[in-house]
C-alpha atoms as a PDB file:
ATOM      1  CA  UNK A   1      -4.674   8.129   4.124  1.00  0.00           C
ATOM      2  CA  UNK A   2      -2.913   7.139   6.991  1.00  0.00           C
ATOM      3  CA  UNK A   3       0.965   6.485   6.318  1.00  0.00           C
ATOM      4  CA  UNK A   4       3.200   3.887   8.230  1.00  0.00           C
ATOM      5  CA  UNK A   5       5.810   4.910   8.969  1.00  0.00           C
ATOM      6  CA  UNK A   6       6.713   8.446   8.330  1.00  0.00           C
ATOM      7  CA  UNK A   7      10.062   7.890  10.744  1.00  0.00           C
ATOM      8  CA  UNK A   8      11.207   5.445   7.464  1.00  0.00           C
ATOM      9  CA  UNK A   9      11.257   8.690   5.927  1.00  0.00           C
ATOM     10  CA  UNK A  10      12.886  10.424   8.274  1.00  0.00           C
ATOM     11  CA  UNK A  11      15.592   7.790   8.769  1.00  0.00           C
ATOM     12  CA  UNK A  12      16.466   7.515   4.804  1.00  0.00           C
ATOM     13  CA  UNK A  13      16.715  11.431   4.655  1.00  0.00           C
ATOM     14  CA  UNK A  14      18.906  11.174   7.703  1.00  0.00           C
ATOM     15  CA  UNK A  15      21.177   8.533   6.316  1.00  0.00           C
ATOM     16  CA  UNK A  16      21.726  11.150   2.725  1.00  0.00           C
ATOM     17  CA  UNK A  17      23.473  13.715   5.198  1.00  0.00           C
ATOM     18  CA  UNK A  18      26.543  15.084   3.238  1.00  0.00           C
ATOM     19  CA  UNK A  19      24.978  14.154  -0.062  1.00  0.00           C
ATOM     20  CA  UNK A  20      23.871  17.542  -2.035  1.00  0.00           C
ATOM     21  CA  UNK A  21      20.439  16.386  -2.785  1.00  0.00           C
ATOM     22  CA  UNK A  22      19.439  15.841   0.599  1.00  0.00           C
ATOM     23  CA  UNK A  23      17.301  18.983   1.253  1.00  0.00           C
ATOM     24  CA  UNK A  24      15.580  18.929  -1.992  1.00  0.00           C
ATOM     25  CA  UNK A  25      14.815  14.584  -1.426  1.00  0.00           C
ATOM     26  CA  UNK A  26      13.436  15.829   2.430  1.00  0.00           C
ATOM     27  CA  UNK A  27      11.605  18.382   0.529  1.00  0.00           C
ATOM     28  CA  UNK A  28      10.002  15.854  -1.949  1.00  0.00           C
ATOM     29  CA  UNK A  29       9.427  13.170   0.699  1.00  0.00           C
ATOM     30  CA  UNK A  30       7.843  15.869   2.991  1.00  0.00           C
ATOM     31  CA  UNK A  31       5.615  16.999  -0.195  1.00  0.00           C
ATOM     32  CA  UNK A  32       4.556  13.400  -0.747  1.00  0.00           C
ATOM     33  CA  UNK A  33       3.476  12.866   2.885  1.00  0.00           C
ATOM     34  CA  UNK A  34       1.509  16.001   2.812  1.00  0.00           C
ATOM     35  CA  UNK A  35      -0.778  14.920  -0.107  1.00  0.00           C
ATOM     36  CA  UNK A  36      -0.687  11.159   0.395  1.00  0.00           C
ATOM     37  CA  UNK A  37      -1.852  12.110   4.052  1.00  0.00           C
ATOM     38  CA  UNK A  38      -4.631  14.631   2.647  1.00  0.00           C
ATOM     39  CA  UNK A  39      -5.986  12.056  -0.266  1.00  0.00           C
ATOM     40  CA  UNK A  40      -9.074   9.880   0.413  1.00  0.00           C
ATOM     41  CA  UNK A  41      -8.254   6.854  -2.276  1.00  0.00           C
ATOM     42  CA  UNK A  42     -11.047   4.305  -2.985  1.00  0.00           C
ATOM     43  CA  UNK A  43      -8.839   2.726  -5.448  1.00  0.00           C
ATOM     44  CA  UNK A  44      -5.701   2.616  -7.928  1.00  0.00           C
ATOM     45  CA  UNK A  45      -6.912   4.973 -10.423  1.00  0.00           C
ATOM     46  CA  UNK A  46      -7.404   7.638  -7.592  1.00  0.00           C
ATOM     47  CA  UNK A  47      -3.986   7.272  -7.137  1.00  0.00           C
ATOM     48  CA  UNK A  48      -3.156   8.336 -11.019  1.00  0.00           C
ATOM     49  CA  UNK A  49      -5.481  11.347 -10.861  1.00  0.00           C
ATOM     50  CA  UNK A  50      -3.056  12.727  -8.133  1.00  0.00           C
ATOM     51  CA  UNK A  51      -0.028  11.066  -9.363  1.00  0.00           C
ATOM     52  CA  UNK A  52       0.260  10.430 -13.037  1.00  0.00           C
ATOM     53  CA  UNK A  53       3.502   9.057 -12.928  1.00  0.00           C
ATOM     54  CA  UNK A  54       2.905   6.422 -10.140  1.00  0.00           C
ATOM     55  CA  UNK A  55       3.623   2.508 -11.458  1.00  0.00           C
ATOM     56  CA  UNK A  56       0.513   0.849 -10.424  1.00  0.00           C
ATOM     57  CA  UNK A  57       2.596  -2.845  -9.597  1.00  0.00           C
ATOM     58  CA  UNK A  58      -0.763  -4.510  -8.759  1.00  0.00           C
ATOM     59  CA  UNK A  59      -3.439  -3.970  -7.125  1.00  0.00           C
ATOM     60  CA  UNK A  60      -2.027  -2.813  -3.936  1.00  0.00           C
ATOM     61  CA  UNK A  61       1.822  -2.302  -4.697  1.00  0.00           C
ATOM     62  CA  UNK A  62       2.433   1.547  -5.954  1.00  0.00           C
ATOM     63  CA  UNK A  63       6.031   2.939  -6.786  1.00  0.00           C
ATOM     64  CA  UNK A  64       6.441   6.857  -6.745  1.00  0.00           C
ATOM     65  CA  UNK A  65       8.691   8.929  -8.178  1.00  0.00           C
ATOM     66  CA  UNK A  66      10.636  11.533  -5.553  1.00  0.00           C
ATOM     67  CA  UNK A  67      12.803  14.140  -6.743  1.00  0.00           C
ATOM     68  CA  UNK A  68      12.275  13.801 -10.822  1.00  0.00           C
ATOM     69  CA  UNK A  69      12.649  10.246 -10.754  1.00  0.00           C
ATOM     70  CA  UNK A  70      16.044   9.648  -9.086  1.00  0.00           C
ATOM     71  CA  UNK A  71      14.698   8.408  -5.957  1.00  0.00           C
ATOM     72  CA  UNK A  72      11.557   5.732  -5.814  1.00  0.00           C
ATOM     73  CA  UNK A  73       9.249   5.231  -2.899  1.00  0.00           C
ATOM     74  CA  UNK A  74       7.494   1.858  -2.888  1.00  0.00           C
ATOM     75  CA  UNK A  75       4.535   1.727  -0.768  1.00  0.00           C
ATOM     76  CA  UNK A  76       1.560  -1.336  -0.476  1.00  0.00           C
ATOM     77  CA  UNK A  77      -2.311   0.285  -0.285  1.00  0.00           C
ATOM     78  CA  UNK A  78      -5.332  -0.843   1.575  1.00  0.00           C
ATOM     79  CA  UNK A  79      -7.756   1.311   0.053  1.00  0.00           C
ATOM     80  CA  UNK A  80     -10.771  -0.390   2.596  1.00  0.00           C
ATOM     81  CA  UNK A  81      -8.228   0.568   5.657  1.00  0.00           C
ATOM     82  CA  UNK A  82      -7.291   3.852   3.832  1.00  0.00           C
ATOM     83  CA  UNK A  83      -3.818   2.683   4.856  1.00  0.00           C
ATOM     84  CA  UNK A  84      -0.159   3.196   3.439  1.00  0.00           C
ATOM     85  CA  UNK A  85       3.054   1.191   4.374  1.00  0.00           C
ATOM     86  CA  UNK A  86       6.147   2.117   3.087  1.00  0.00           C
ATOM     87  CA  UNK A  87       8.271  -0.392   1.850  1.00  0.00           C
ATOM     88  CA  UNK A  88      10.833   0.573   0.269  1.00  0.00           C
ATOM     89  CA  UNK A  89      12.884   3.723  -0.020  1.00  0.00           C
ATOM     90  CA  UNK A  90      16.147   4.364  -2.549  1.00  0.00           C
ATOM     91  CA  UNK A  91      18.149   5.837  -5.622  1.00  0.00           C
ATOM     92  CA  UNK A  92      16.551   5.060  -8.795  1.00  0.00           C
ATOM     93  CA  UNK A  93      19.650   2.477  -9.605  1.00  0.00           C
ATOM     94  CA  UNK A  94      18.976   0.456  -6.042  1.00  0.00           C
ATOM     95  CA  UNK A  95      15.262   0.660  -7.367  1.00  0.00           C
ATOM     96  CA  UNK A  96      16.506  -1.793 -10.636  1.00  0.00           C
ATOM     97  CA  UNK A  97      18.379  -4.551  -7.993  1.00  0.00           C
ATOM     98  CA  UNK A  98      14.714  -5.114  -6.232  1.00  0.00           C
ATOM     99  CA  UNK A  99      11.807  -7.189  -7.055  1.00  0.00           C
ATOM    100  CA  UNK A 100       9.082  -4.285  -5.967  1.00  0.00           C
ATOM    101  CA  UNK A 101       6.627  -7.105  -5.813  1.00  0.00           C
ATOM    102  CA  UNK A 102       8.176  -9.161  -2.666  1.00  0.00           C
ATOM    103  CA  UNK A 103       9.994  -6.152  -1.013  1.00  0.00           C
ATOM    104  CA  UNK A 104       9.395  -5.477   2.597  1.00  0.00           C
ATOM    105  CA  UNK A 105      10.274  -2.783   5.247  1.00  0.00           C
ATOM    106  CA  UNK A 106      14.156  -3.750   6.341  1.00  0.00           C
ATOM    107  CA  UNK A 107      15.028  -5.517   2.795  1.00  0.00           C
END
């Protein structure tokens, strides 16, 4: 899968310097990105054989878990474009203030 934009990653890990979980949230981000980039998904339920504990939103809208569930990574899926956009990066509590269904990049 191709993922847009990996600098959103970069730019959230950059903005946790001085926190203590900052190496191991780089690590999980740079895990993530790894696979994500390796997979070949056709659909939504490709995405739960890699990740189990994805929340499939709909059919396009994915939220992952980073770092045991204190940070979520929303991303929207065009399986036909094999294409991922981030949309949304954060702690688990900032996760609870959004609606994951309208979110976009910049919100």
């Amino acid at each position: 899968m191709r993922i847009i934009a990996r600098r959103t990653l970069r730019e959230f890990v950059d903005r946790l310097a001085g926190h203590k979980d900052r190496l191991a949230v780089k690590a999980s981000l740079d895990a993530w990105f790894a696979e994500v980039s390796r997979a070949r998904w056709s659909s939504s339920s490709d995405v739960r054989t890699l990740y189990a504990t994805a929340s499939i939103v709909s059919a396009e809208r994915i939220v992952f878990n980073i770092k045991g569930n204190d940070y979520r990574l929303v991303v929207a899926v065009d399986y036909d474009k094999a294409a991922v956009w981030i949309k949304w990066i954060g702690t688990h509590r900032d996760y609870d203030r959004i609606d994951v269904t309208e979110i976009e990049h910049g919100n």
